[in-house]
N, C-alpha and C. Protein backbone atom coordinates (compact mmCIF):
# COMPACT_ATOMS: atom_id res chain seq x y z
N UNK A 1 60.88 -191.96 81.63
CA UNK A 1 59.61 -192.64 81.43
C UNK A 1 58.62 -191.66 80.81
N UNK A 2 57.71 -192.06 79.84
CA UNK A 2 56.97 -191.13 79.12
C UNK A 2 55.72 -191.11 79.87
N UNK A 3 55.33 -189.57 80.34
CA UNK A 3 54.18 -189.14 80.90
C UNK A 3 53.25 -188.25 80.64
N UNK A 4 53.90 -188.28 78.96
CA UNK A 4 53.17 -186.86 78.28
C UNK A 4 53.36 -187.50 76.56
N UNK A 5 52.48 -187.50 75.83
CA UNK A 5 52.54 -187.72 74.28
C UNK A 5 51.30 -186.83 73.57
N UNK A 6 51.29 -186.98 72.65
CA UNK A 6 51.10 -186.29 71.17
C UNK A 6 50.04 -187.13 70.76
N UNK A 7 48.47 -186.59 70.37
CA UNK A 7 47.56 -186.91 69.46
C UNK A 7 47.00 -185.74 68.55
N UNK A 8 46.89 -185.37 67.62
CA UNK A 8 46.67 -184.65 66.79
C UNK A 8 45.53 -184.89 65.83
N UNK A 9 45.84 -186.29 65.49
CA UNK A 9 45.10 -186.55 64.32
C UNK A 9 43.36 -187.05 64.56
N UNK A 10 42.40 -187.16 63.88
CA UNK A 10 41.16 -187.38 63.81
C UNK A 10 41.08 -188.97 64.23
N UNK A 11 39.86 -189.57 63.94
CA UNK A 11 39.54 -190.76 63.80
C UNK A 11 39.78 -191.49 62.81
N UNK A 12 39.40 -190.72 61.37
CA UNK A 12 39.57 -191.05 60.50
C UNK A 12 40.71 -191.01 59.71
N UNK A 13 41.25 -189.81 60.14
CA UNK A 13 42.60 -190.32 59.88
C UNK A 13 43.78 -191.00 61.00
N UNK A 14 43.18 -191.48 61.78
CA UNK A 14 43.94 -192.89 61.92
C UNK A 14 43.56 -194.59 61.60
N UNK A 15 42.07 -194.40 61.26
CA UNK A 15 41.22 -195.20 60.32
C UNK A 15 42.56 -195.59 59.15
N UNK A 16 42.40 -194.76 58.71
CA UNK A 16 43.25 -194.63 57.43
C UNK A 16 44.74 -195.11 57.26
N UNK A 17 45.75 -194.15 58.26
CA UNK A 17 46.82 -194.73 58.71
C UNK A 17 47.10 -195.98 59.20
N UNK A 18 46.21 -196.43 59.88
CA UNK A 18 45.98 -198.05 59.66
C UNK A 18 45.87 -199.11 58.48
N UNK A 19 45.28 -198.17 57.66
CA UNK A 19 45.01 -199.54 56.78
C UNK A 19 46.38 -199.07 55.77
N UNK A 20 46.78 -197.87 55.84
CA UNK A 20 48.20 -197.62 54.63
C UNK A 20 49.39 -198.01 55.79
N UNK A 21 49.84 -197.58 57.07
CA UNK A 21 50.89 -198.41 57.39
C UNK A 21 50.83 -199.73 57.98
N UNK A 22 50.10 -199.87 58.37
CA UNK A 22 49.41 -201.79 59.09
C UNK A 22 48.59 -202.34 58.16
N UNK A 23 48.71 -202.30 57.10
CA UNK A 23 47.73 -202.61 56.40
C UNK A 23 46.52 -203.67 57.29
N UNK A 24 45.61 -202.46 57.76
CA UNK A 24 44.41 -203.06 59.21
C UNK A 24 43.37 -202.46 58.81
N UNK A 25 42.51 -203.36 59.14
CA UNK A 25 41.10 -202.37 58.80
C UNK A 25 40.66 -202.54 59.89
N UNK A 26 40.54 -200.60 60.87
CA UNK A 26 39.95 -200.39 62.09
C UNK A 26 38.93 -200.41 62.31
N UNK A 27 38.01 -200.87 63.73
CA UNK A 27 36.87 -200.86 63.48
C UNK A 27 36.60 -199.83 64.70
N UNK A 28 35.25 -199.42 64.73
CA UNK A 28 35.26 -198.62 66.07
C UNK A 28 33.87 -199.07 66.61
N UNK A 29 33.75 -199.88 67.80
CA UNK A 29 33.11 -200.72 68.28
C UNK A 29 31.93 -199.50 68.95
N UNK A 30 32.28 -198.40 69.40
CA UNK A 30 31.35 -197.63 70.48
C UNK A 30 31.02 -196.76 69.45
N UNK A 31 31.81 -196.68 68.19
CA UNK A 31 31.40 -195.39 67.68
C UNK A 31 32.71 -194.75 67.46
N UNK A 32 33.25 -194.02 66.39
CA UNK A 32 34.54 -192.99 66.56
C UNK A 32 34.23 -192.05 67.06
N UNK A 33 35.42 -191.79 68.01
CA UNK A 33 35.36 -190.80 68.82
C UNK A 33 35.69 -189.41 68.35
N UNK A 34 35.36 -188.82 68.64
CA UNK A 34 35.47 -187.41 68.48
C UNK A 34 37.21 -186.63 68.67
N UNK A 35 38.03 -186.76 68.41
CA UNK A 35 39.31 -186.39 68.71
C UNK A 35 39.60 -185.06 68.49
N UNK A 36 40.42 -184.22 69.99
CA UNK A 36 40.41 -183.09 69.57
C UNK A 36 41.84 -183.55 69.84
N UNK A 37 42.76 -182.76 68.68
CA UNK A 37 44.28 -182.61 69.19
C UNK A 37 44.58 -181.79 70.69
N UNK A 38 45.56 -182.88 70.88
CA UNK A 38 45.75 -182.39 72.23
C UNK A 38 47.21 -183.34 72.83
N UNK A 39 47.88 -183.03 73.51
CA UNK A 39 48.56 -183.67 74.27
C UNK A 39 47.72 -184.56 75.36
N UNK A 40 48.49 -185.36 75.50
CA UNK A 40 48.03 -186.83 76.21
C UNK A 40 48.67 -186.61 77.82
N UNK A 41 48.00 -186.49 78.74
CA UNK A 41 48.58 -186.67 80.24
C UNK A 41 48.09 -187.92 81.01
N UNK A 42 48.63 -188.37 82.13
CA UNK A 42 48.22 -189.81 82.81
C UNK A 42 46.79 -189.29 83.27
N UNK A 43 45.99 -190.20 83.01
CA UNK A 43 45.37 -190.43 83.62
C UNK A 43 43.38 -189.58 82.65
N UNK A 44 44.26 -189.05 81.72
CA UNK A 44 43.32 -188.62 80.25
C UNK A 44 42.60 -190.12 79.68
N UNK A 45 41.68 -189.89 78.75
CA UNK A 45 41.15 -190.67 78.40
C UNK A 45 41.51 -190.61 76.86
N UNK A 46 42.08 -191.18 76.44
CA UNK A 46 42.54 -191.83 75.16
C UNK A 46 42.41 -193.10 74.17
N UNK A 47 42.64 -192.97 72.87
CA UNK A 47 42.58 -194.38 72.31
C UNK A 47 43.68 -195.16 72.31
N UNK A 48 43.45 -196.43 71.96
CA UNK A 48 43.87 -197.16 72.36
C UNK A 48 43.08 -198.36 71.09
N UNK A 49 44.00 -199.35 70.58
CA UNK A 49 43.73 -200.19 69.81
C UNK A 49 43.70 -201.68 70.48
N UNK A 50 42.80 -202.73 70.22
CA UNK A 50 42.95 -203.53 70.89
C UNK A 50 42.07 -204.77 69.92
N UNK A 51 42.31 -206.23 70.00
CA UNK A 51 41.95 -207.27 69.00
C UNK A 51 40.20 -207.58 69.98
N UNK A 52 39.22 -206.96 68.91
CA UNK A 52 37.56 -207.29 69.23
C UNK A 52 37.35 -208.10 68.56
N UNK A 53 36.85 -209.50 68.68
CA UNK A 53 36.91 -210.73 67.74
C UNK A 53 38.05 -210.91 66.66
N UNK A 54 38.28 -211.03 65.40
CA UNK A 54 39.16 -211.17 64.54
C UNK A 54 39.41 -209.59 63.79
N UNK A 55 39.31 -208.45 64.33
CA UNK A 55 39.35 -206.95 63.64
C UNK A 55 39.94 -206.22 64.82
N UNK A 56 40.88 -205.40 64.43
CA UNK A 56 41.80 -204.55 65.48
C UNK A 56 40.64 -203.53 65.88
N UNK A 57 40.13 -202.79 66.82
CA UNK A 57 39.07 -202.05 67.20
C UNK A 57 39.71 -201.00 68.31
N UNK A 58 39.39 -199.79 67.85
CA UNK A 58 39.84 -198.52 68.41
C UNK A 58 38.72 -198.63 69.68
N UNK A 59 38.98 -197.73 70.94
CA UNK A 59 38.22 -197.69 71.81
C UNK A 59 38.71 -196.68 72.81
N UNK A 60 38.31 -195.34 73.09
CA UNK A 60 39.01 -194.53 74.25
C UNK A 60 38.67 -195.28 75.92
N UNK A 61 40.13 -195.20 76.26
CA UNK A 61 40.42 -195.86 77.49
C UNK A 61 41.01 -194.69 78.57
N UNK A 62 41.09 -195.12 79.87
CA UNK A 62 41.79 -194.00 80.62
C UNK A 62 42.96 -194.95 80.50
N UNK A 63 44.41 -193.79 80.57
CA UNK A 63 45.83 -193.96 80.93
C UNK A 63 46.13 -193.92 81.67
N UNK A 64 46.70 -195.29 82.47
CA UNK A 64 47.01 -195.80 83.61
C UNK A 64 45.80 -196.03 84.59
N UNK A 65 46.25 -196.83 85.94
CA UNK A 65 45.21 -197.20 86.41
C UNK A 65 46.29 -197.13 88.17
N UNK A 66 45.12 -197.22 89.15
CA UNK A 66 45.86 -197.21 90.71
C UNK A 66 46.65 -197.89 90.85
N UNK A 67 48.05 -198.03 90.97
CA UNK A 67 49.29 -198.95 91.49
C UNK A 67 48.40 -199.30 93.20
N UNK A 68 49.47 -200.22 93.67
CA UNK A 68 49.41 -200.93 94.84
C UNK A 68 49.74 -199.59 95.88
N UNK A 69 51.06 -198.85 95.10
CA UNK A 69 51.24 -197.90 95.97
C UNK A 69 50.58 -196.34 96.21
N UNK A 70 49.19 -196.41 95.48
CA UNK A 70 48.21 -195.40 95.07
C UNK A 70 48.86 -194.80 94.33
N UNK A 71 49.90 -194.39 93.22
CA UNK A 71 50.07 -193.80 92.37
C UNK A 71 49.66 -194.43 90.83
N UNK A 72 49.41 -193.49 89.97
CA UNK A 72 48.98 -194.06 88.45
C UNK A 72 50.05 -195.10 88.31
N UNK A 73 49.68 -196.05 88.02
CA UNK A 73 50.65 -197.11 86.95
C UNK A 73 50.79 -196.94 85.40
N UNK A 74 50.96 -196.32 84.84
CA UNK A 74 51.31 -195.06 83.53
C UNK A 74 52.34 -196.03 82.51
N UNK A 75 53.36 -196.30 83.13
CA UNK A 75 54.67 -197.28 82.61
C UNK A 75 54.79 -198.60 83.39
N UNK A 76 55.51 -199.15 82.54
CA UNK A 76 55.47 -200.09 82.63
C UNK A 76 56.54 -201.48 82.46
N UNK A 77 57.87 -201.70 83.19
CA UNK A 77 58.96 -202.39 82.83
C UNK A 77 58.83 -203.84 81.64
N UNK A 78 59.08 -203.58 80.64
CA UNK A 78 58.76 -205.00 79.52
C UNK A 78 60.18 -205.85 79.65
N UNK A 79 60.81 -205.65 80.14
CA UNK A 79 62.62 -207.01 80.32
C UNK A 79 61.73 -207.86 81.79
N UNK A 80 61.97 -209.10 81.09
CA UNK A 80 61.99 -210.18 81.97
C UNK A 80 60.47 -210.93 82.04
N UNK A 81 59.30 -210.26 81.11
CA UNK A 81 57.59 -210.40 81.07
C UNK A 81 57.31 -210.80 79.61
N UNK A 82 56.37 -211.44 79.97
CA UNK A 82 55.44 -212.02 79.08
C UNK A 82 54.30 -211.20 79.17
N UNK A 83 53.56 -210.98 77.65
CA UNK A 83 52.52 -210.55 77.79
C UNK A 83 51.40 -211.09 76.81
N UNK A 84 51.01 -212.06 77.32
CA UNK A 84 49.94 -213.02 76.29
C UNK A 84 48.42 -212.67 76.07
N UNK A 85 48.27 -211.42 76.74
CA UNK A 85 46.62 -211.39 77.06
C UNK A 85 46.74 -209.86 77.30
N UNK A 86 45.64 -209.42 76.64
CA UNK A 86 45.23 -207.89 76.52
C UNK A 86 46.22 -206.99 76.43
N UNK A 87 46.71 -207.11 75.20
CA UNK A 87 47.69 -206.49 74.43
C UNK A 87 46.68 -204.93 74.01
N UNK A 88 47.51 -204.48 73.64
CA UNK A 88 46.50 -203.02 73.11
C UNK A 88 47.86 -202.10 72.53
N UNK A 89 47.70 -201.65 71.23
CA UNK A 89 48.35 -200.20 70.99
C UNK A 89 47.85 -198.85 71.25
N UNK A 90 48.93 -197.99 71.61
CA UNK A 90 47.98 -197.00 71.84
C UNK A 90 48.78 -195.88 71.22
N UNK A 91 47.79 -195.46 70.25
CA UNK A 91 48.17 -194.31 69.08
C UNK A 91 48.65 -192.86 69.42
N UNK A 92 49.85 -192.45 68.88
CA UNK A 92 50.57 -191.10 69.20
C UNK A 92 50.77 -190.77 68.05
N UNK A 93 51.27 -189.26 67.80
CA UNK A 93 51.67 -188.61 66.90
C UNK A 93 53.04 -188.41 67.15
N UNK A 94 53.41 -188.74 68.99
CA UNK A 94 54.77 -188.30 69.21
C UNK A 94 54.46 -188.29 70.75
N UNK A 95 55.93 -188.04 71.32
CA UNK A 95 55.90 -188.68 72.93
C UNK A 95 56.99 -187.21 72.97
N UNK A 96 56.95 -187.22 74.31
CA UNK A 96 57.96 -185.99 75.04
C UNK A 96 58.80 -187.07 75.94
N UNK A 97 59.61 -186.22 76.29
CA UNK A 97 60.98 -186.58 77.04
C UNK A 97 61.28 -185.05 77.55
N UNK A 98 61.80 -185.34 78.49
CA UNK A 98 62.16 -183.46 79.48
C UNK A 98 63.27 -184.16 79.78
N UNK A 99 64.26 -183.45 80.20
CA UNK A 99 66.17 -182.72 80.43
C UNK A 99 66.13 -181.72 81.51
N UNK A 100 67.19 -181.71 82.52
CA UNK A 100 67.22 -180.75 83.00
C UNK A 100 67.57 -179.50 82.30
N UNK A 101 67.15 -178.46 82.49
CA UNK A 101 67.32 -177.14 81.51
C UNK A 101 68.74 -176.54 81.57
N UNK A 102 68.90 -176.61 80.54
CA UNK A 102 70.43 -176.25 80.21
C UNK A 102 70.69 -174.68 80.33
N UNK A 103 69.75 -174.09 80.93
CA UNK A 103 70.33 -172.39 81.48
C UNK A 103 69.60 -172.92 83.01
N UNK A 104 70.48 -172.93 84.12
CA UNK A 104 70.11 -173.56 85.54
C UNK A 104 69.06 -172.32 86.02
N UNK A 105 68.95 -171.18 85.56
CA UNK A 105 67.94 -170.11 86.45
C UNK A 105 66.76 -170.74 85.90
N UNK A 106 66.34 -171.28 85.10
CA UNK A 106 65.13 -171.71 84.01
C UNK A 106 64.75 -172.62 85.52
N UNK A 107 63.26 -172.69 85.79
CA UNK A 107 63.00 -173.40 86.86
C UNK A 107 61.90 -174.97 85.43
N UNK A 108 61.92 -174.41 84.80
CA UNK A 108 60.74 -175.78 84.39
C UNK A 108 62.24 -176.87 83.35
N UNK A 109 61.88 -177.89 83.52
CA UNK A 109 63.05 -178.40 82.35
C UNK A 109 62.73 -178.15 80.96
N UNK A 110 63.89 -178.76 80.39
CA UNK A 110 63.39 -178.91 79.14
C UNK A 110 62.88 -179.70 78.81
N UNK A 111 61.84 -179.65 77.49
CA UNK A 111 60.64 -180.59 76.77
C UNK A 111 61.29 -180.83 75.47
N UNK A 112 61.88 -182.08 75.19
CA UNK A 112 61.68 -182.72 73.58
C UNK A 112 60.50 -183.31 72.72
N UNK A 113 60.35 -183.43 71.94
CA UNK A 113 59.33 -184.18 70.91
C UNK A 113 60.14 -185.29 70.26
N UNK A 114 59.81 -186.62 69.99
CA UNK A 114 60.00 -187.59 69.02
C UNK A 114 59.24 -187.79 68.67
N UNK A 115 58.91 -187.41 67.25
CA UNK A 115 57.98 -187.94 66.36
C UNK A 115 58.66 -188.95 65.33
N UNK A 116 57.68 -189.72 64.46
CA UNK A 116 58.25 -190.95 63.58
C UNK A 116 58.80 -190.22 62.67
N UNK A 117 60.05 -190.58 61.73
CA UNK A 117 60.78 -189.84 61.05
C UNK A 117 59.82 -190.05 59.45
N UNK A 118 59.09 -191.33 59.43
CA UNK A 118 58.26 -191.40 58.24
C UNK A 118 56.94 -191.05 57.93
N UNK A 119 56.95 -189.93 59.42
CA UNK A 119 55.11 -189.08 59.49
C UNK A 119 54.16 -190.35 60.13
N UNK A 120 53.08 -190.13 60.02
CA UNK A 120 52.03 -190.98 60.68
C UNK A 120 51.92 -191.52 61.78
N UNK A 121 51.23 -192.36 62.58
CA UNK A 121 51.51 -192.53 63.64
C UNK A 121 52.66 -193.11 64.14
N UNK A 122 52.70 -193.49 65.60
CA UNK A 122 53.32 -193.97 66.24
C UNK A 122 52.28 -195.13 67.05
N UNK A 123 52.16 -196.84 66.98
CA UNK A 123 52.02 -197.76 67.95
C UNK A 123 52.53 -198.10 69.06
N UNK A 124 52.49 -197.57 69.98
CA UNK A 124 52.97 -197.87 71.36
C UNK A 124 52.15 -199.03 71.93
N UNK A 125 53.07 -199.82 72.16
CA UNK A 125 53.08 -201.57 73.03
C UNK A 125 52.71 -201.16 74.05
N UNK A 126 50.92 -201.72 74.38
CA UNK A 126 50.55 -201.40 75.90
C UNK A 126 49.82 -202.14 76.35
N UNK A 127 49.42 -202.46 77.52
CA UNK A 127 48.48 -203.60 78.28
C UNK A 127 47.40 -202.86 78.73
N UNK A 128 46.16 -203.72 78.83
CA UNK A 128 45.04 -202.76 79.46
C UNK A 128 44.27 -203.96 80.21
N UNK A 129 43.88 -203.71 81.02
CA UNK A 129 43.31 -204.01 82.21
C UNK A 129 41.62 -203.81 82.71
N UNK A 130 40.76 -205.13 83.12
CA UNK A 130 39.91 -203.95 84.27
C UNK A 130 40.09 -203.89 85.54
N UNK A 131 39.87 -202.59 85.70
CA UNK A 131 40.72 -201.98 87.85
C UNK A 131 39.60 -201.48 88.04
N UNK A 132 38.35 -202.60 89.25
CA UNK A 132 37.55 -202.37 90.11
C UNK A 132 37.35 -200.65 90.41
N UNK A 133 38.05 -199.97 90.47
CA UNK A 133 38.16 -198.51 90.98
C UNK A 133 38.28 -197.55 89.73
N UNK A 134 38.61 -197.53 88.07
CA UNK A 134 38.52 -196.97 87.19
C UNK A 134 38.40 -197.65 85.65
N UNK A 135 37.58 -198.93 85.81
CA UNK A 135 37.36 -199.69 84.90
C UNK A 135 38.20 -200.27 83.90
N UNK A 136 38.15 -200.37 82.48
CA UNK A 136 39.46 -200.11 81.69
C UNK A 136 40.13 -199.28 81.50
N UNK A 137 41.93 -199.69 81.55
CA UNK A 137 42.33 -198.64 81.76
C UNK A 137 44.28 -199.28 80.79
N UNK A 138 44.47 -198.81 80.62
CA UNK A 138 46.03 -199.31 79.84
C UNK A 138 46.58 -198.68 80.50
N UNK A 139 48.30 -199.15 79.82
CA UNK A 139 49.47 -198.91 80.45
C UNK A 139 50.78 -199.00 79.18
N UNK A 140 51.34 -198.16 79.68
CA UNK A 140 52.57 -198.17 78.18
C UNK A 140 53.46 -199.10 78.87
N UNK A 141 54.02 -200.10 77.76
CA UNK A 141 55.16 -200.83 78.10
C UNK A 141 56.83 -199.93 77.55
N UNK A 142 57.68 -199.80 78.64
CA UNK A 142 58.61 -199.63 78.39
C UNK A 142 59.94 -200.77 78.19
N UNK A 143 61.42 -200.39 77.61
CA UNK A 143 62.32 -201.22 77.52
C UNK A 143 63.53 -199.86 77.36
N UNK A 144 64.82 -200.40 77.36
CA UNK A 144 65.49 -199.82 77.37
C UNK A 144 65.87 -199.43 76.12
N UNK A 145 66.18 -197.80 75.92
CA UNK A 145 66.28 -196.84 74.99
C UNK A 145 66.95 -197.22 73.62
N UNK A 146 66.34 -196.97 72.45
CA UNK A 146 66.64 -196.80 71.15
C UNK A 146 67.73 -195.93 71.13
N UNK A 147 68.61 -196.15 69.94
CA UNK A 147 69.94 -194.88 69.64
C UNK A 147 69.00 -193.83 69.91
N UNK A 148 68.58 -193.62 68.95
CA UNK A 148 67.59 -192.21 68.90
C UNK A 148 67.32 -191.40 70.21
N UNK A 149 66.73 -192.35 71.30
CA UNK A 149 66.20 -191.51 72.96
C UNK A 149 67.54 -191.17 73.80
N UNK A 150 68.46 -193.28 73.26
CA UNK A 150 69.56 -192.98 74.66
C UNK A 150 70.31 -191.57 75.00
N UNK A 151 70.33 -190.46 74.07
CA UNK A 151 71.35 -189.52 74.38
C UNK A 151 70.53 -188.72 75.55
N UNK A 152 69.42 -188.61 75.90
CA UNK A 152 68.38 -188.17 76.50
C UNK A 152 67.70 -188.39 77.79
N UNK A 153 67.39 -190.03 77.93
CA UNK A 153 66.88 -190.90 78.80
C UNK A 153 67.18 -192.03 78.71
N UNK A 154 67.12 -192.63 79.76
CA UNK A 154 67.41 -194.00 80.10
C UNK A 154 66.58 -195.41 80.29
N UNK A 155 64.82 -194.87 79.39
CA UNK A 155 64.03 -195.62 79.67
C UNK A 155 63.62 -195.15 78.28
N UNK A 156 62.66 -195.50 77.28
CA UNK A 156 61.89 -195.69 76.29
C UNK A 156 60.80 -196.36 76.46
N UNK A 157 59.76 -195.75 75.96
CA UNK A 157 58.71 -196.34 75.62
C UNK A 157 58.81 -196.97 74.08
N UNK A 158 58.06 -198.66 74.55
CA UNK A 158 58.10 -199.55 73.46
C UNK A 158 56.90 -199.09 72.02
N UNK A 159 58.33 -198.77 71.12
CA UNK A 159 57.36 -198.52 69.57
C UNK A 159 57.24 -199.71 68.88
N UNK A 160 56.27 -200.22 68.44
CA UNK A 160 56.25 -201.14 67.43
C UNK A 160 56.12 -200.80 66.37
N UNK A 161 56.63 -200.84 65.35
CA UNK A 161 56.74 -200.47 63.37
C UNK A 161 55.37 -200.48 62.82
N UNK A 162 55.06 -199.83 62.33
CA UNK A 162 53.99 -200.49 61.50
C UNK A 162 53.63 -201.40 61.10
N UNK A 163 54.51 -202.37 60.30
CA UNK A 163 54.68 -203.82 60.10
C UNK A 163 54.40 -204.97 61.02
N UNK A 164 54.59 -204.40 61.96
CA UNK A 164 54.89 -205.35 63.23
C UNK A 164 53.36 -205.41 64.21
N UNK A 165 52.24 -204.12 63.60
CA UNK A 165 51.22 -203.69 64.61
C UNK A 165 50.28 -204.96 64.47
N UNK A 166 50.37 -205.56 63.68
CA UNK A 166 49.32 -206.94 63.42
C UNK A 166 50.16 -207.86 64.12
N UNK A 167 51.60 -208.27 64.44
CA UNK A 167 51.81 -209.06 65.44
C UNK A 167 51.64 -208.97 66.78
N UNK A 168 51.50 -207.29 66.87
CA UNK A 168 51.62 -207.29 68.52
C UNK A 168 50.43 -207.76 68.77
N UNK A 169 49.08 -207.34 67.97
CA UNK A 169 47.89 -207.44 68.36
C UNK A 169 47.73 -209.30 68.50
N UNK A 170 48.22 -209.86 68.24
CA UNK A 170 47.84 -211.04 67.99
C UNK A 170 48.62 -211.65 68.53
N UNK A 171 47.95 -212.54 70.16
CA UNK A 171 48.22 -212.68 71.30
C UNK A 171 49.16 -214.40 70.73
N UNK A 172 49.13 -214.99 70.17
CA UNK A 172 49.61 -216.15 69.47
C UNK A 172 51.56 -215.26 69.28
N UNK A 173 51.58 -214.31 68.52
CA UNK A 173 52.75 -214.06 68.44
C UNK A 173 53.38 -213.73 70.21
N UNK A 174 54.79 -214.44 69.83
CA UNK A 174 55.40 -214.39 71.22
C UNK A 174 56.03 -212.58 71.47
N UNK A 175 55.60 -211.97 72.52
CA UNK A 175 55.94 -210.55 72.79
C UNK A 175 57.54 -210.19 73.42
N UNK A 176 58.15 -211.25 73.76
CA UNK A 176 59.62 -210.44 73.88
C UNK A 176 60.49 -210.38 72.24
N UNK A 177 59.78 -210.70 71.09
CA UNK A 177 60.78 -210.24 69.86
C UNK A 177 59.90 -209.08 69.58
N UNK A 178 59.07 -208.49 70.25
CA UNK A 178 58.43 -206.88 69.47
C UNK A 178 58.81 -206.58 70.46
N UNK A 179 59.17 -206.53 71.79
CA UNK A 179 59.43 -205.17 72.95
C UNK A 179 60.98 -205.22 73.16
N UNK A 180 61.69 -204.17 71.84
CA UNK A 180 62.66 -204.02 71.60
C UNK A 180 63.00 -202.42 71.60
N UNK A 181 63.85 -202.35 71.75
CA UNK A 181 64.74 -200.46 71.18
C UNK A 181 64.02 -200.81 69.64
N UNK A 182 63.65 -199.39 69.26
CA UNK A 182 63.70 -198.78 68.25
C UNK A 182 64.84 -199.07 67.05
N UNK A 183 64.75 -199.12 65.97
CA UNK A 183 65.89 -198.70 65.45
C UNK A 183 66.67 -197.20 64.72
N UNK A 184 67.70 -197.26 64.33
CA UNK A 184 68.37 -195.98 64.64
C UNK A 184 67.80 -195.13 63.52
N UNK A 185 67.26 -193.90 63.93
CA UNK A 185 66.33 -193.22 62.41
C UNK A 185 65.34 -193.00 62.77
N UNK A 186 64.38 -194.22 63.61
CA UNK A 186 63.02 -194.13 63.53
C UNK A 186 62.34 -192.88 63.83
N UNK A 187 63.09 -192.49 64.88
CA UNK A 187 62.31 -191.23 65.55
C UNK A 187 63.07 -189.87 64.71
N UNK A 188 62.34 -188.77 64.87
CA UNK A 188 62.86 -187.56 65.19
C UNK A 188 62.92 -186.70 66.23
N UNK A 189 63.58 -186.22 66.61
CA UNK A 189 63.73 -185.03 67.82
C UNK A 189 63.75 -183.64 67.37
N UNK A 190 62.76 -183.05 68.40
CA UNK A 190 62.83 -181.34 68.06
C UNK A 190 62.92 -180.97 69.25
N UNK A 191 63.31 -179.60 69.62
CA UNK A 191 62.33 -179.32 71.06
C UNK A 191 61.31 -178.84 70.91
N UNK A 192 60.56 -178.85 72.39
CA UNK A 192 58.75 -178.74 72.06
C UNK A 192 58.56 -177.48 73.29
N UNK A 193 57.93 -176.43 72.49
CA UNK A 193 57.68 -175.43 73.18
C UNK A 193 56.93 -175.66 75.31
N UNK A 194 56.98 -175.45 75.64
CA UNK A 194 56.85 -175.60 77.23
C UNK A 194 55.56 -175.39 77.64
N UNK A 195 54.80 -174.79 76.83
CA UNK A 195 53.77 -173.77 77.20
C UNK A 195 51.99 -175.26 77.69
């Protein structure tokens, strides 16, 4: 399950990346935010894309929100759900995945990177919510693993294509034909320094 991803890029250039791979024109309702590259942890405050009248509209949200069982709700199972209402993407440069470490004295695991094999972002399929106790707040939808992750993990977080980022947003399109595996290519894998 992904509990760690990749933002790098500015406002504007995901302004941009929007309108060249989604062909979307973003709007930024509060204002663009200030983005410093950085890795993404639960419970950070991040963007997040979501449909503000008829225009897709960027907006930093916190990641994840209190489960029932007081832990973050971060992920999110997509087999067997509908999701008709407060859809949201939420923009990466790339997601991690950890392995147990293949020299056993190594006490931290290992860290991979998947980034998109065609550069630019990554749309991750997510729901957002308001939770009485941390206001709005999203959640990544997962499904079971793309060629690309399965050699790795046994869970994936749901990517939607570029092509596809104007259907997810648009609560009319039905959501179990976008919360699919990946297809084979999409991603790349490196490993990602630990530090």
């Amino acid at each position: 399950m992904c509990n760690l991803y990749r933002l790098h890029k500015s406002s504007d250039a995901i302004r941009q990346l929007f309108a060249e791979q989604g062909g979307l024109t973003l709007t930024f309702p509060e204002g663009a935010p200030n983005l410093e590259p950085r890795d993404v942890r639960i419970t950070d405050r991040a963007p997040m894309v979501r449909m503000q009248g008829d225009a897709p509209a960027l907006v930093e949200r916190r990641w994840s929100w209190p489960s029932g069982y007081g832990s973050p709700l971060y992920n999110l199972k997509s087999e067997g759900r509908t999701f008709n209402n407060n859809r949201c993407l939420v923009v990466a440069d790339g997601f991690y995945e950890f392995t147990k470490p293949a020299d056993p004295k190594q006490k931290r695991k290992d860290r991979w990177l998947f980034e998109p094999s065609a550069g630019g972002l990554i749309g991750i399929a997510g729901i957002w919510r308001d939770h009485p106790d941390v206001g709005e707040a999203f959640t990544l939808l997962t499904s079971e693993p793309g060629e690309d992750v399965k050699p790795l993990h046994h869970r994936q977080i749901v990517l939607i294509p570029p092509a596809r980022w104007r259907d997810w947003l648009n609560p009319q399109m039905k959501s179990r034909e976008l919360l699919v595996p990946t297809e084979p290519g999409f991603l790349t894998l490196s490993a990602a320094p630990t530090g």
